[in-house]
PDB file of N, CA and C in Angstrom:
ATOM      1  N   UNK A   1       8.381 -37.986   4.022  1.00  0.00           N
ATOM      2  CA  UNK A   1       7.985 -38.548   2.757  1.00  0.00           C
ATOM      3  C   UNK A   1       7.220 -39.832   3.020  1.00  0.00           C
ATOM      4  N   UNK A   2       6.299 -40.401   2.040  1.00  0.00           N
ATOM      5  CA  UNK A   2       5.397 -41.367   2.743  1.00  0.00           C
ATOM      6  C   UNK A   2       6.232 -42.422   1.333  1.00  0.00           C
ATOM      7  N   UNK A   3       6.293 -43.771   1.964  1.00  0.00           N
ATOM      8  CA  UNK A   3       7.035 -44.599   1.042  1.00  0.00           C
ATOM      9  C   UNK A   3       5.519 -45.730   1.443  1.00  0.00           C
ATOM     10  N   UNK A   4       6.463 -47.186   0.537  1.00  0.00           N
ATOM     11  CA  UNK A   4       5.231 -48.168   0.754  1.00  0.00           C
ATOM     12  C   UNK A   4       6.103 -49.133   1.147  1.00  0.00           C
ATOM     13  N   UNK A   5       6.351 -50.224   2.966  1.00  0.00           N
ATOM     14  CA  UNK A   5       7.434 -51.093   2.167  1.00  0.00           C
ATOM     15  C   UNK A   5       6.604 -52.372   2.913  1.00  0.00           C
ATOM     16  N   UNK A   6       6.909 -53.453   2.130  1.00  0.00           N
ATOM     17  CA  UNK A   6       6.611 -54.132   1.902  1.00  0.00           C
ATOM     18  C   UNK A   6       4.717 -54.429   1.830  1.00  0.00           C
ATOM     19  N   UNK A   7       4.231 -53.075   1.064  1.00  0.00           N
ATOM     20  CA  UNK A   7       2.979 -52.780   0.972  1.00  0.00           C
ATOM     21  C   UNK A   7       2.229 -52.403   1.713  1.00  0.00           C
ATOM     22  N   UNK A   8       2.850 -51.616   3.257  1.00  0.00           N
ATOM     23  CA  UNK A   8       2.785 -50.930   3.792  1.00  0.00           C
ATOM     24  C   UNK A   8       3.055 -49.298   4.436  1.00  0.00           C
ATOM     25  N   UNK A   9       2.126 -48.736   4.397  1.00  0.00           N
ATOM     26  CA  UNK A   9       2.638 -46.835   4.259  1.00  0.00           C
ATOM     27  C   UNK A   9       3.860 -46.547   5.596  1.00  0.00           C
ATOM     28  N   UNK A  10       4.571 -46.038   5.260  1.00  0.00           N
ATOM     29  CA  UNK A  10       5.654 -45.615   5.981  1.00  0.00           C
ATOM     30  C   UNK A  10       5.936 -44.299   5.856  1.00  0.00           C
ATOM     31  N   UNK A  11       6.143 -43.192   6.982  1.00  0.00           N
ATOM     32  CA  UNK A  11       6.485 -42.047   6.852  1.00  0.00           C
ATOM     33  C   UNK A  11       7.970 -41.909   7.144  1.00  0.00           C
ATOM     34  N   UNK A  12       9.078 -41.373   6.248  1.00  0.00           N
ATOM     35  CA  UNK A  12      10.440 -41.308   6.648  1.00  0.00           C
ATOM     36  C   UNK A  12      10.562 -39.630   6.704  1.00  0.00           C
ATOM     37  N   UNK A  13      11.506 -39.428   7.441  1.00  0.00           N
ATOM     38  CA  UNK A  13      11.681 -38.159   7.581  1.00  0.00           C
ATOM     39  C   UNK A  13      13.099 -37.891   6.293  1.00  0.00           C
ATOM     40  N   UNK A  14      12.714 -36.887   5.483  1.00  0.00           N
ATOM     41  CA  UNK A  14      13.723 -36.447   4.192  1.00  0.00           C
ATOM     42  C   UNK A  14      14.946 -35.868   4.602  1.00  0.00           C
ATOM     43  N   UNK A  15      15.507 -36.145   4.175  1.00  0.00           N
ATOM     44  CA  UNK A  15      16.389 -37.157   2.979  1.00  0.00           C
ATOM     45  C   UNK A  15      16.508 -38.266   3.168  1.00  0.00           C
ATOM     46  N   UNK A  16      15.755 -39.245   2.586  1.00  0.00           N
ATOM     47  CA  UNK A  16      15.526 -40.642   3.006  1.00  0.00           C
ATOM     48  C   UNK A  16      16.421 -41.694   2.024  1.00  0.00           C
ATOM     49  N   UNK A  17      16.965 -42.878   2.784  1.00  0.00           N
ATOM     50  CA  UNK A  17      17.525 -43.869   1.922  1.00  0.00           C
ATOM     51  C   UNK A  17      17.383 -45.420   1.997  1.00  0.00           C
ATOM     52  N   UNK A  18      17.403 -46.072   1.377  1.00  0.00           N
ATOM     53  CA  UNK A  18      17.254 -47.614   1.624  1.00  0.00           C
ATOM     54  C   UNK A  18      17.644 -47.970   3.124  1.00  0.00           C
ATOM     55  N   UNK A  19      18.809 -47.167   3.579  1.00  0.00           N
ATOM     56  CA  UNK A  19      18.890 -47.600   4.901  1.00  0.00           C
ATOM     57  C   UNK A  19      18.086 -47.322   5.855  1.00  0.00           C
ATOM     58  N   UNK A  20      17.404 -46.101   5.674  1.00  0.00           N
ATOM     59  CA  UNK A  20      16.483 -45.400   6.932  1.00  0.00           C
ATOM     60  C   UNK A  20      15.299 -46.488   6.857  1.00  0.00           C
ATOM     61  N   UNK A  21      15.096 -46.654   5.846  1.00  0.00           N
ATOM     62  CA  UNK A  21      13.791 -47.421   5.506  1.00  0.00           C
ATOM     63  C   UNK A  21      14.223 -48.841   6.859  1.00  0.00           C
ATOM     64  N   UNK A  22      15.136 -49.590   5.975  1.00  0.00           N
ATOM     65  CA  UNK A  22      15.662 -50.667   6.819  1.00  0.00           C
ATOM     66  C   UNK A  22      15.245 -50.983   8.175  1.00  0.00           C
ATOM     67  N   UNK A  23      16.074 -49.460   9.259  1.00  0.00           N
ATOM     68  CA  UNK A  23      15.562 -48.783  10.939  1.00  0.00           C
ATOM     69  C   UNK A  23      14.457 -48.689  10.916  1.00  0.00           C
ATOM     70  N   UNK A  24      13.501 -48.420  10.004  1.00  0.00           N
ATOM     71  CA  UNK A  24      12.279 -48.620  10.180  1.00  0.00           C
ATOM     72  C   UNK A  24      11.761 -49.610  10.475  1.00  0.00           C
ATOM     73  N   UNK A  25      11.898 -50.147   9.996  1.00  0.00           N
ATOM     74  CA  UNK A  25      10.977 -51.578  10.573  1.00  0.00           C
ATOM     75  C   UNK A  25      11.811 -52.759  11.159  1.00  0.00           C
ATOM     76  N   UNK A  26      13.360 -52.278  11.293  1.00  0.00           N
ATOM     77  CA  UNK A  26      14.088 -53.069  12.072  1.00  0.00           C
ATOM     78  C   UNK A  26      14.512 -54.613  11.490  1.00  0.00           C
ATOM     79  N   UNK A  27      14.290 -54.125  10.130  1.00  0.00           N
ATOM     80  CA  UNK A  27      14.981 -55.734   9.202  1.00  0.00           C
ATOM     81  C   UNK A  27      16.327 -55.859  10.003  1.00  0.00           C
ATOM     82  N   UNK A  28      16.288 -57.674   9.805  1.00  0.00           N
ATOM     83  CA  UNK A  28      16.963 -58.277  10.171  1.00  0.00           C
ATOM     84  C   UNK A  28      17.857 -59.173   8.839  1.00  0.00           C
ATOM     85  N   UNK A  29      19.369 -58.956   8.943  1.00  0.00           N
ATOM     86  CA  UNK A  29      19.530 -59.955   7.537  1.00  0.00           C
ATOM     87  C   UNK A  29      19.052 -61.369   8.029  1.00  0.00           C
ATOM     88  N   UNK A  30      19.426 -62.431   6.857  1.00  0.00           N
ATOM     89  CA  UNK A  30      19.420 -61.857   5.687  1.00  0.00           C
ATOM     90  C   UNK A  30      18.175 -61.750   4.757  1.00  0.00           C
ATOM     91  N   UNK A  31      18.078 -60.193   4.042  1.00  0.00           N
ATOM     92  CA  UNK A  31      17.315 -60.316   3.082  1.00  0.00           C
ATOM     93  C   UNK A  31      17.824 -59.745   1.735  1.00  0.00           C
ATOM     94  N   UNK A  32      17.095 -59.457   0.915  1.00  0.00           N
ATOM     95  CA  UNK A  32      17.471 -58.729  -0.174  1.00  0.00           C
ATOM     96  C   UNK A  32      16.154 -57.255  -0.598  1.00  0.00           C
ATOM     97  N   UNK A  33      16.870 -56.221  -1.220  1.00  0.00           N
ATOM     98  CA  UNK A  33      15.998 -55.177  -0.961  1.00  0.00           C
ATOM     99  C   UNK A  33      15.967 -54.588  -2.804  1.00  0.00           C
ATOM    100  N   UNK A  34      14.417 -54.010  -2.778  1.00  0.00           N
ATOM    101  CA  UNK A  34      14.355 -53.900  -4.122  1.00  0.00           C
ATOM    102  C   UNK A  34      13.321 -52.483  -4.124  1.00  0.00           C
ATOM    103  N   UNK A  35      13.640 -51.640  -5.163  1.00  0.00           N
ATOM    104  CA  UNK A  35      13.138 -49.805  -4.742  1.00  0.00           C
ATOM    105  C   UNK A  35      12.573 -49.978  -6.208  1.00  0.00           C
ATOM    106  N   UNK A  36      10.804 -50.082  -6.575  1.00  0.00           N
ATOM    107  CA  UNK A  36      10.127 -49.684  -7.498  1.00  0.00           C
ATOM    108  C   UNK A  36      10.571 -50.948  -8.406  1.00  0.00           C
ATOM    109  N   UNK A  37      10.786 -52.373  -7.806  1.00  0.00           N
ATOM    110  CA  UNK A  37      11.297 -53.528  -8.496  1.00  0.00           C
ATOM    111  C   UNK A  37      12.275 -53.567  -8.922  1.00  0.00           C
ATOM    112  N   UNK A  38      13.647 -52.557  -8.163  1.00  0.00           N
ATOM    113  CA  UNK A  38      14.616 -52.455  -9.191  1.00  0.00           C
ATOM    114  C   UNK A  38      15.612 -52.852  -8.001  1.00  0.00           C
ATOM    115  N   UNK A  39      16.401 -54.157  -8.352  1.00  0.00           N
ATOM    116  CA  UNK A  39      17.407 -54.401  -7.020  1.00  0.00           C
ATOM    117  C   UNK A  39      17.788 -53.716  -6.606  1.00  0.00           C
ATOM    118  N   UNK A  40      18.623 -53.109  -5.248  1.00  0.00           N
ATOM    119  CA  UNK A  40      19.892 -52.618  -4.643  1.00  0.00           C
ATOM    120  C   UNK A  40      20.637 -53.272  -4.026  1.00  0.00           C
ATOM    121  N   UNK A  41      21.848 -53.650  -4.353  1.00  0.00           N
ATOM    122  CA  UNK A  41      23.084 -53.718  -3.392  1.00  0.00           C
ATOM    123  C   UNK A  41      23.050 -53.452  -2.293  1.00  0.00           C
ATOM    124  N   UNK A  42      23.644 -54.677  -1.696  1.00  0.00           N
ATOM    125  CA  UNK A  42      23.861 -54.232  -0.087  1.00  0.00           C
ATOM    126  C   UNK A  42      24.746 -53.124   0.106  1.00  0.00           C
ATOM    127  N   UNK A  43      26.037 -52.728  -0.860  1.00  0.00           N
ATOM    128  CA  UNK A  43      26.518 -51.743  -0.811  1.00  0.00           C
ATOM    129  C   UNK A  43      26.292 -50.872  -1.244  1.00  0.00           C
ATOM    130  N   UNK A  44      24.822 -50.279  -1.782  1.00  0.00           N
ATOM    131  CA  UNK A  44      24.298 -49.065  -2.113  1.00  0.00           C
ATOM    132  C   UNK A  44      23.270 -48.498  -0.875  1.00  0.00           C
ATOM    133  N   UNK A  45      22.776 -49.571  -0.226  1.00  0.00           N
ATOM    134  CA  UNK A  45      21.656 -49.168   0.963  1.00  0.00           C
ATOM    135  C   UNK A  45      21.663 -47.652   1.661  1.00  0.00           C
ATOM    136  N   UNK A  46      23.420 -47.050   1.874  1.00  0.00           N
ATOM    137  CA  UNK A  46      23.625 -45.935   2.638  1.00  0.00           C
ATOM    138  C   UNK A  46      23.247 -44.643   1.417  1.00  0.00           C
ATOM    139  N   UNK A  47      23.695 -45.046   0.130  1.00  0.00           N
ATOM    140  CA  UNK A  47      23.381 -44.356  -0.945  1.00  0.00           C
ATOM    141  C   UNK A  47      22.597 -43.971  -1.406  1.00  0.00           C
ATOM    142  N   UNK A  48      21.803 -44.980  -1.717  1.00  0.00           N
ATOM    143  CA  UNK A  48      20.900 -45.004  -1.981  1.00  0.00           C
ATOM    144  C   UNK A  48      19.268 -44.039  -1.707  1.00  0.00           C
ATOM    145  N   UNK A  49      19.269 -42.923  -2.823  1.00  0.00           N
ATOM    146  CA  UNK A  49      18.109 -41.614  -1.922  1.00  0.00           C
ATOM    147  C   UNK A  49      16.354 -42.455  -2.229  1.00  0.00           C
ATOM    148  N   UNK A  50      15.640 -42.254  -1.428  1.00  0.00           N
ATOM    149  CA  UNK A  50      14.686 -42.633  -1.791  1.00  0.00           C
ATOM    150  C   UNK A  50      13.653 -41.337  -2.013  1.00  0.00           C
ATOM    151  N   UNK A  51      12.432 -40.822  -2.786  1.00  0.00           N
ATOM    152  CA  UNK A  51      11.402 -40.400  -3.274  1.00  0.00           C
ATOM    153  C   UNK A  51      10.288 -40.298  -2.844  1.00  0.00           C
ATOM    154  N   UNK A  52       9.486 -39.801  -2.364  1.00  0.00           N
ATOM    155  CA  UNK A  52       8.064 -39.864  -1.986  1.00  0.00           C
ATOM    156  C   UNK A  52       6.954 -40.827  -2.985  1.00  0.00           C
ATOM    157  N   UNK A  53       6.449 -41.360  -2.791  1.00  0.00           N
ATOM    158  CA  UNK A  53       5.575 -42.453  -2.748  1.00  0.00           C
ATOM    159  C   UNK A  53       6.150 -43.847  -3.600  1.00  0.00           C
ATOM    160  N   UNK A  54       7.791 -43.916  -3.198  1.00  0.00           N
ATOM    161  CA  UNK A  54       8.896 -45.197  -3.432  1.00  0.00           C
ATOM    162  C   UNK A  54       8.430 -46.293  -3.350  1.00  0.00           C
ATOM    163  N   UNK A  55       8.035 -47.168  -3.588  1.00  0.00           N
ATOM    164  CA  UNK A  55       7.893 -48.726  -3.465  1.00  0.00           C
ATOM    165  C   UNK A  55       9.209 -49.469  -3.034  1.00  0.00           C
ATOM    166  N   UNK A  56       9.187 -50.175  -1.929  1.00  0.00           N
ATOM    167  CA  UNK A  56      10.583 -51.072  -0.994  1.00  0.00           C
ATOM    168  C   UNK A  56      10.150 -52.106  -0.888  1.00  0.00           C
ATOM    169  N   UNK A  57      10.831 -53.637  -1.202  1.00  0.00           N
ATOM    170  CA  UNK A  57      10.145 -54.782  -0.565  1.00  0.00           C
ATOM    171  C   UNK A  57      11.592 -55.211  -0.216  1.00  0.00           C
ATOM    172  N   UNK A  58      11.839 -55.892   1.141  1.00  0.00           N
ATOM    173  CA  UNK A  58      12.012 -56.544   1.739  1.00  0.00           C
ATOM    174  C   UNK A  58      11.996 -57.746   1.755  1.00  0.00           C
ATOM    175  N   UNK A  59      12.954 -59.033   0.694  1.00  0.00           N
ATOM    176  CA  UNK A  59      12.130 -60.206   0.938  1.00  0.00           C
ATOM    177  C   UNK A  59      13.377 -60.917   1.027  1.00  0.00           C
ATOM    178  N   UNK A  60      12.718 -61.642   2.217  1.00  0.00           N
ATOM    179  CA  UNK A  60      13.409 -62.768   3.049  1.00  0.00           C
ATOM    180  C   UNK A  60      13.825 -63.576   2.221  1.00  0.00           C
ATOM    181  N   UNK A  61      14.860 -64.840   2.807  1.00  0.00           N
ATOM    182  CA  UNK A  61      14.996 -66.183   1.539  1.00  0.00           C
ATOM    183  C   UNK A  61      13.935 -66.987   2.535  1.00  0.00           C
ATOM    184  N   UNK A  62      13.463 -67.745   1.576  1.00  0.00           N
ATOM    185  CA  UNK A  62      12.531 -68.933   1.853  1.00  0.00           C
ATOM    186  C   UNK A  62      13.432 -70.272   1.776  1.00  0.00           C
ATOM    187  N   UNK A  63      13.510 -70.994   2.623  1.00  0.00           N
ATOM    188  CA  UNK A  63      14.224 -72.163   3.124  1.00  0.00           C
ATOM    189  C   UNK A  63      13.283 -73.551   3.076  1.00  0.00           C
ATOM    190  N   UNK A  64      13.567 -74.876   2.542  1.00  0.00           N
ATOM    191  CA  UNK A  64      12.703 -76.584   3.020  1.00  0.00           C
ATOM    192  C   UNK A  64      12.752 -76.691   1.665  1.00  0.00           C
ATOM    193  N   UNK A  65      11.754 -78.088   1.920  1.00  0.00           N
ATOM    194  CA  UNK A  65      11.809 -78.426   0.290  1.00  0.00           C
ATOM    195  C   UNK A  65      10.522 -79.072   0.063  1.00  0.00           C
TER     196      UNK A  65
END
């Protein structure tokens, strides 16, 4: 399935979930993760099925002042 994450094309092999995505690109916490702008739980990530052409962002916390 081809997803987009963090606005980049990604091919996952199906049945895909927030977590596979994750191994993909080897995120590191902490971040927070959001499928078509819609939060997920860190405790949904394994659950969580993802869709062919899914939107994922990945976003870090930003830290200073």
């Amino acid at each position: 399935m081809n997803v987009l994450i963090n606005d980049t094309p990604h091919v996952l092999a199906e049945p895909a979930t927030v977590a596979d995505a994750l191994v993909a690109i080897d995120a590191v916490p902490p971040f927070a993760v959001a499928v078509n702008r819609v939060f997920v739980p860190r405790s949904a990530y394994i659950g969580h099925s993802l869709k062919d052409q899914d939107r994922i962002e990945v976003i870090r916390p930003v830290t200073g002042g």
